[in-house]
Protein backbone atom coordinates (compact mmCIF):
# COMPACT_ATOMS: atom_id res chain seq x y z
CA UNK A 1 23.14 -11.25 -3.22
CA UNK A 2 23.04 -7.42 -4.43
CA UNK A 3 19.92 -7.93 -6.27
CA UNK A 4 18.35 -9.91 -3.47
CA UNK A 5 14.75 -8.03 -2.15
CA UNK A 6 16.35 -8.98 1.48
CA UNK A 7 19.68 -7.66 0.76
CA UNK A 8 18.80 -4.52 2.98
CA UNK A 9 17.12 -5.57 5.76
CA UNK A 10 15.72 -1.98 7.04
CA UNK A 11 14.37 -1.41 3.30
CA UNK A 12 12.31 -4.99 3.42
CA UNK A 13 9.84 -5.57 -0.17
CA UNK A 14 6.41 -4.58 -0.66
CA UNK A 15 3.35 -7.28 -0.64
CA UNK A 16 1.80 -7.14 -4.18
CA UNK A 17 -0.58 -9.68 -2.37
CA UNK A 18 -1.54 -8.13 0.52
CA UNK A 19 -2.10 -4.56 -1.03
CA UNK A 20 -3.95 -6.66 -3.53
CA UNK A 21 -6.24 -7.50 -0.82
CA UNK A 22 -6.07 -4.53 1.06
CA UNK A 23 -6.93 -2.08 -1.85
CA UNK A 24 -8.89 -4.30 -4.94
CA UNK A 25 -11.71 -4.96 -4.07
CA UNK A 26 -15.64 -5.13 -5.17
CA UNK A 27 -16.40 -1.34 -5.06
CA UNK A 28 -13.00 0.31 -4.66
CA UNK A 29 -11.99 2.91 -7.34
CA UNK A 30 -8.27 0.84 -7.50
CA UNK A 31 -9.20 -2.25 -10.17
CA UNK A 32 -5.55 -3.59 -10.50
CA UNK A 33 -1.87 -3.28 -8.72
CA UNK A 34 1.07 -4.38 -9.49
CA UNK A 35 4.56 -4.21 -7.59
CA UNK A 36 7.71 -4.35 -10.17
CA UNK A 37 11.12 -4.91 -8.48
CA UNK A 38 12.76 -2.20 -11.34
CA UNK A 39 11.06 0.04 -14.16
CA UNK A 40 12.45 2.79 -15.97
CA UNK A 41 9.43 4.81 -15.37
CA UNK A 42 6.11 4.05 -13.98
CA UNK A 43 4.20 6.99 -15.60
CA UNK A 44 5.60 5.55 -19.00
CA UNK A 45 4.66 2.23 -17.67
CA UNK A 46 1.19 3.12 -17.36
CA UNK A 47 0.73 5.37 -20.25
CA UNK A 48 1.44 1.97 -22.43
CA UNK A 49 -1.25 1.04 -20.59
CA UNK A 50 -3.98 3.60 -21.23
CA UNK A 51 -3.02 2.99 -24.97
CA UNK A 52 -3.86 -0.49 -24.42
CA UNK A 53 -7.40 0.23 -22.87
CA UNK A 54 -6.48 -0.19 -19.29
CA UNK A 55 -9.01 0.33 -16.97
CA UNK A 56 -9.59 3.67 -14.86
CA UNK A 57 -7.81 2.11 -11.38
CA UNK A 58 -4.52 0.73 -12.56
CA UNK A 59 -1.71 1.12 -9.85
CA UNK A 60 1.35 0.58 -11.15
CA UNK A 61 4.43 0.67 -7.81
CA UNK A 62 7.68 -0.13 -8.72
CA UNK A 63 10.93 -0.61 -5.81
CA UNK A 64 13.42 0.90 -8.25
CA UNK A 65 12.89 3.37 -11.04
CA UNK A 66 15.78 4.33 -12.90
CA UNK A 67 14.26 7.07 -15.53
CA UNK A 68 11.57 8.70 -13.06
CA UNK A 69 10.95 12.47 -14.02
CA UNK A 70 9.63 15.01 -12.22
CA UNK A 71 8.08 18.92 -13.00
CA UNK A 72 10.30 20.42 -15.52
CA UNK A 73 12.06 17.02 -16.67
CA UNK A 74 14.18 16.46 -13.23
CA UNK A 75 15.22 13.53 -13.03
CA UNK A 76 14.51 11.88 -9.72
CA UNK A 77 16.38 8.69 -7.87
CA UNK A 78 16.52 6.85 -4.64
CA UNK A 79 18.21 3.83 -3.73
CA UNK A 80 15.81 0.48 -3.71
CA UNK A 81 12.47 0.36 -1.41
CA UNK A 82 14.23 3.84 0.24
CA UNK A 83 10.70 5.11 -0.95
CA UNK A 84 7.35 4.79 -2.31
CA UNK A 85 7.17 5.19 -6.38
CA UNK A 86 3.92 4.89 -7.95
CA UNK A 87 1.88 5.75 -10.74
CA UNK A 88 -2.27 5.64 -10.95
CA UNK A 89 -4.18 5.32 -13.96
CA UNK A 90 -7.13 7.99 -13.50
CA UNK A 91 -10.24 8.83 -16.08
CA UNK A 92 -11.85 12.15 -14.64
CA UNK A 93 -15.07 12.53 -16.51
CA UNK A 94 -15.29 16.39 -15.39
CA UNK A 95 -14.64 19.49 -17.82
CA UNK A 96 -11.59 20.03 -19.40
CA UNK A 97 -11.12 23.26 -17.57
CA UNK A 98 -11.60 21.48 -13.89
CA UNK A 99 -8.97 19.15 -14.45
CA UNK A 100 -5.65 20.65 -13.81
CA UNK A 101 -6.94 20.25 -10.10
CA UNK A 102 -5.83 16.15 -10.38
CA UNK A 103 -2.47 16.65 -9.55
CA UNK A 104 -3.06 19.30 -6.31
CA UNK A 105 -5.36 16.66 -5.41
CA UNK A 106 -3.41 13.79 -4.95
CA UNK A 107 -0.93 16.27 -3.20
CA UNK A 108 -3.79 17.05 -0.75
CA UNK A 109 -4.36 13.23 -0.30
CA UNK A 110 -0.68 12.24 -0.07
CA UNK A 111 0.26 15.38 2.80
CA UNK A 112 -3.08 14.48 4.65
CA UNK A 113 -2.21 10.29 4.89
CA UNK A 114 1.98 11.19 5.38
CA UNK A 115 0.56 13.85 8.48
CA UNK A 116 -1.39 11.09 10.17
CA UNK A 117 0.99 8.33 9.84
CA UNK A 118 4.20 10.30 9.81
CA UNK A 119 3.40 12.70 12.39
CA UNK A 120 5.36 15.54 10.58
CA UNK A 121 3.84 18.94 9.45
CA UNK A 122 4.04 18.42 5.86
CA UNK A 123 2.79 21.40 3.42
CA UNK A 124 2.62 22.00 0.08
CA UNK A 125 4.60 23.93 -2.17
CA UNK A 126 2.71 24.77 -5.41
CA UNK A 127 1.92 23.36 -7.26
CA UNK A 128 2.15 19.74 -5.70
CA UNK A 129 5.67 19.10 -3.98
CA UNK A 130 5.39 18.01 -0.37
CA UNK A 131 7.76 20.07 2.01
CA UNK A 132 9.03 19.46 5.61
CA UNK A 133 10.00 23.12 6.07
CA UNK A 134 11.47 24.04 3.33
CA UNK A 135 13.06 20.87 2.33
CA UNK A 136 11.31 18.47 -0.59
CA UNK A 137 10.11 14.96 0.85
CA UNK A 138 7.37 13.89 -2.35
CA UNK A 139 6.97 15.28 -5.80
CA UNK A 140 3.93 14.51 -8.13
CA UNK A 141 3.71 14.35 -12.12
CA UNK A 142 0.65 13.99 -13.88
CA UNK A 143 0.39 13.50 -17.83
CA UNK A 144 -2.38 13.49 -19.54
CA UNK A 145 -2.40 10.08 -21.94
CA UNK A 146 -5.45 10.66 -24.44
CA UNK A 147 -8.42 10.87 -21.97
CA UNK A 148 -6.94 9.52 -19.23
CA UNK A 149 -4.44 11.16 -16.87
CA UNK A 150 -1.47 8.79 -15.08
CA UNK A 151 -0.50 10.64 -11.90
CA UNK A 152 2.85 9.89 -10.73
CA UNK A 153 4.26 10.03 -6.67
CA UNK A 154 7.70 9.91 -5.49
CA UNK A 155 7.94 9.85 -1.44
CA UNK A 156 11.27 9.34 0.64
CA UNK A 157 10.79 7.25 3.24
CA UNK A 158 14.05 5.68 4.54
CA UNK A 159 16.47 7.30 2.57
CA UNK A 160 19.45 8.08 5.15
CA UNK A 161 21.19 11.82 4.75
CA UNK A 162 24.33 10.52 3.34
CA UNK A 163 21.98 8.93 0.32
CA UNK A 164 19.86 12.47 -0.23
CA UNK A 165 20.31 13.70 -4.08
CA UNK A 166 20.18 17.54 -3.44
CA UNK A 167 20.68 19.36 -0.55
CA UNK A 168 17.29 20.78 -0.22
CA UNK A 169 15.62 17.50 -0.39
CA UNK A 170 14.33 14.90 2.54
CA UNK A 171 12.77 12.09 3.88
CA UNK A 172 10.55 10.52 6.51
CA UNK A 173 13.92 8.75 8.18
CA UNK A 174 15.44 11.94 7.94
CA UNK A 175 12.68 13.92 9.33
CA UNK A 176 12.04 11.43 12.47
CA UNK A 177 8.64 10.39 11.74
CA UNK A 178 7.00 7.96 13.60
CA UNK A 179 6.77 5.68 11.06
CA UNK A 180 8.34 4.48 7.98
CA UNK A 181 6.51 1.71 7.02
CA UNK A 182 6.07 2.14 3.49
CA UNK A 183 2.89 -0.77 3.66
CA UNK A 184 1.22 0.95 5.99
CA UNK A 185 1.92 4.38 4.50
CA UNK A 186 0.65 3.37 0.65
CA UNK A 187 -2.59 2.05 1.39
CA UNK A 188 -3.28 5.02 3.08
CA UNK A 189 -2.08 7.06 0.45
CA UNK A 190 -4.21 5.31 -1.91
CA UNK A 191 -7.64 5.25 0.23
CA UNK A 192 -6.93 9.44 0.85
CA UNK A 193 -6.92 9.82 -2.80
CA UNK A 194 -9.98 7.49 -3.47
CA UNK A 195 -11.94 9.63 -0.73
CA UNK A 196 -10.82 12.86 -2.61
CA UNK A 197 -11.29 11.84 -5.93
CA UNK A 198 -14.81 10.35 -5.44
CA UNK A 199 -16.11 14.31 -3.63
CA UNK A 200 -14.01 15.74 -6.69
CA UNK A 201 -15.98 13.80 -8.84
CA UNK A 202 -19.05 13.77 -7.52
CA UNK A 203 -19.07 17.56 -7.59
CA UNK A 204 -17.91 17.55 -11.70
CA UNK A 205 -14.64 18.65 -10.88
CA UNK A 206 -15.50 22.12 -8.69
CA UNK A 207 -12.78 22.05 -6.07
CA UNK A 208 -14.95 24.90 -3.92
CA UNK A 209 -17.73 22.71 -3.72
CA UNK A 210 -15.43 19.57 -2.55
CA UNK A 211 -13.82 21.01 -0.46
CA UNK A 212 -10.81 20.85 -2.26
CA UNK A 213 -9.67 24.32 -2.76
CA UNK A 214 -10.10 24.62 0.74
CA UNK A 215 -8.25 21.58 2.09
CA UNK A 216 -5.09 23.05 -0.70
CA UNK A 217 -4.92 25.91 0.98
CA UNK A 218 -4.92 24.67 4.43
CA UNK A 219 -1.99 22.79 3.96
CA UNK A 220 -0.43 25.58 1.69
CA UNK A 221 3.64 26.25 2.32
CA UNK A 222 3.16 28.83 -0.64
CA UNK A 223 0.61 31.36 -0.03
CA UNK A 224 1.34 34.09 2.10
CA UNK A 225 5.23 33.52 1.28
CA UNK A 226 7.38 36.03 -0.97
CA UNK A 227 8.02 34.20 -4.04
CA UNK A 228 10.25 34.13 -7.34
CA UNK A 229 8.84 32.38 -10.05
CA UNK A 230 10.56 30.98 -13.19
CA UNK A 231 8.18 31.39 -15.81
CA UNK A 232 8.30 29.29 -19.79
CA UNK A 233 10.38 31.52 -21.86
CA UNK A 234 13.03 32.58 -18.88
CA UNK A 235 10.97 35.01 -17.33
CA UNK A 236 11.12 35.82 -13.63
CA UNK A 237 8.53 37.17 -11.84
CA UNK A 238 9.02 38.09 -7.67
CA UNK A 239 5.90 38.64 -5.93
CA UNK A 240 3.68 37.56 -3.24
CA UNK A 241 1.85 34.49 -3.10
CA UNK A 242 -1.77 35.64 -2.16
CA UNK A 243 -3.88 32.28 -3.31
CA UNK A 244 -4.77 29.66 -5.41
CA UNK A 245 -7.90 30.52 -8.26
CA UNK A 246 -10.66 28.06 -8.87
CA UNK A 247 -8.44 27.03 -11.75
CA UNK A 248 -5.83 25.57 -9.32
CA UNK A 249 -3.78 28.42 -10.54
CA UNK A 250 -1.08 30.57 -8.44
CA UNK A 251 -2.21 33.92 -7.44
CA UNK A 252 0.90 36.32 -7.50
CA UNK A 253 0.51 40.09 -6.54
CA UNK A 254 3.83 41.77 -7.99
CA UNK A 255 4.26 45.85 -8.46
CA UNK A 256 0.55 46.30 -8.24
CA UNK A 257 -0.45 43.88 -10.38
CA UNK A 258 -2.29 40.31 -9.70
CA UNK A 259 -0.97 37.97 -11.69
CA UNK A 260 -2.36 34.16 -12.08
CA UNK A 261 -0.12 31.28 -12.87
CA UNK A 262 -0.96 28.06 -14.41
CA UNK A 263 2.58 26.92 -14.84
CA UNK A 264 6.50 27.64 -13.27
CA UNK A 265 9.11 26.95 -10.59
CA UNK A 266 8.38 28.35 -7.66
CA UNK A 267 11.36 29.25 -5.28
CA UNK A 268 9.77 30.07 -1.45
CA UNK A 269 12.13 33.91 -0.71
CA UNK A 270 10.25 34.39 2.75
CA UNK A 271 7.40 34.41 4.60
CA UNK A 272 5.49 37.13 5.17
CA UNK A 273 4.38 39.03 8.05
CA UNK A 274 0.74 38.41 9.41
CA UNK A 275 0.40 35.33 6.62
């Protein structure tokens, strides 16, 4: 029974029913979840959605994705229920300007709920992967769908070495967390973001007066590093990290100049004295 939900019994299914209860409820920003066994991708999932009128809310988890994408295109796999793969449907009524702050957001929420539950000292590599070290456990994609945005997370949870796609990549198994229970780690996932969306919100999108900027920088694996930066167009720049604007954006300082980055690949060189 390949296709069977039980067929790996250290990998067992997700509770569609019991997150249900759990997470949609009278009052809760989530208004619907679903669990799919297999989905190409379930930011493309939910961007049908959006089309369709969906409501802000929508949670969209699927055990197998065979077309997920992360920044730049990448294409990212995992072996069934090895992780957590979700998309959420989200309708920020704050300026245009404010809202490139979404996806570091839900990076703040995810590294916050993995750190409690995990017990690992997760940080964040601009502008939203989650590192263990140096070594990439969750990445986040968010799309903007009309006037919605889906926001997309990939974590590793029980993927084993052996199964690892790049060298440079890990997971909570890996890592020795404390635990790997992907239904206790969602729901907290979910409730983190919730909490930070709501003081986002509330404050029309200024990430100073949140907190958010702050919280970002606390967990920050980028700033104070030496860093080389792919740029659109093949440019390189090699600087160091000094910050993150009230845009979200990179701050680079590089042969005297500061430079601030709203997009690229970021490639940690080294740490920094006294940073």
């Amino acid at each position: 029974m390949p296709d069977s939900p039980y067929a790996d019994l250290d990998r067992p299914p997700l509770s569609e029913a019991a997150l249900k209860e759990d997470l949609v409820r009278p009052g809760s920003l989530w208004s619907a979840l679903t669990v799919v066994e297999r989905t190409g991708s379930t930011n493309a999932d939910l961007a049908k959605l959006v089309r369709e009128g969906a409501r802000e809310g929508a949670v969209l988890i699927a055990e197998s994705q065979f077309a997920g994408r992360g920044r730049l295109g990448r294409v990212w796999t995992a072996p069934p229920r090895s992780g957590l793969t979700f998309s959420v449907l989200l309708r920020p009524e704050v300026p245009p300007a404010r809202q490139g702050w979404l996806s570091l957001l839900v990076a703040v929420a995810a590294a916050s709920a993995v750190r409690r539950i995990a017990e690992l000292d997760v940080r964040l590599k601009w502008p939203n992967d989650l590192l263990v070290g140096e070594r990439k456990l969750a990445g986040i994609l968010a799309e903007r769908v009309d006037t919605a945005v889906v926001v997309g997370v990939g974590l590793n949870v029980s993927i084993r070495q052996q199964e690892l796609p790049v060298e440079r990549a890990t997971s909570l198994a890996v890592e020795g967390a404390a635990s790997t229970d992907r239904a206790t780690l969602l729901p907290a996932i979910l409730k983190e973001i919730e909490s930070h969306y709501r003081e986002w919100i509330e404050a029309d999108g200024d990430a100073d007066a949140c907190g958010l900027r702050a919280a970002y920088l606390a967990s920050s694996g980028t700033v104070g590093q030496e860093v080389r930066v792919e740029l659109p167009g093949e440019r390189l720049l090699t600087g160091l990290a000094t910050g993150v604007d009230q845009a979200g954006h990179l701050i680079v300082q590089a042969k005297g100049k500061e430079h601030s980055l709203s997009a690229g690949d970021v490639v940690h060189v080294r740490r920094v004295e006294g940073h």
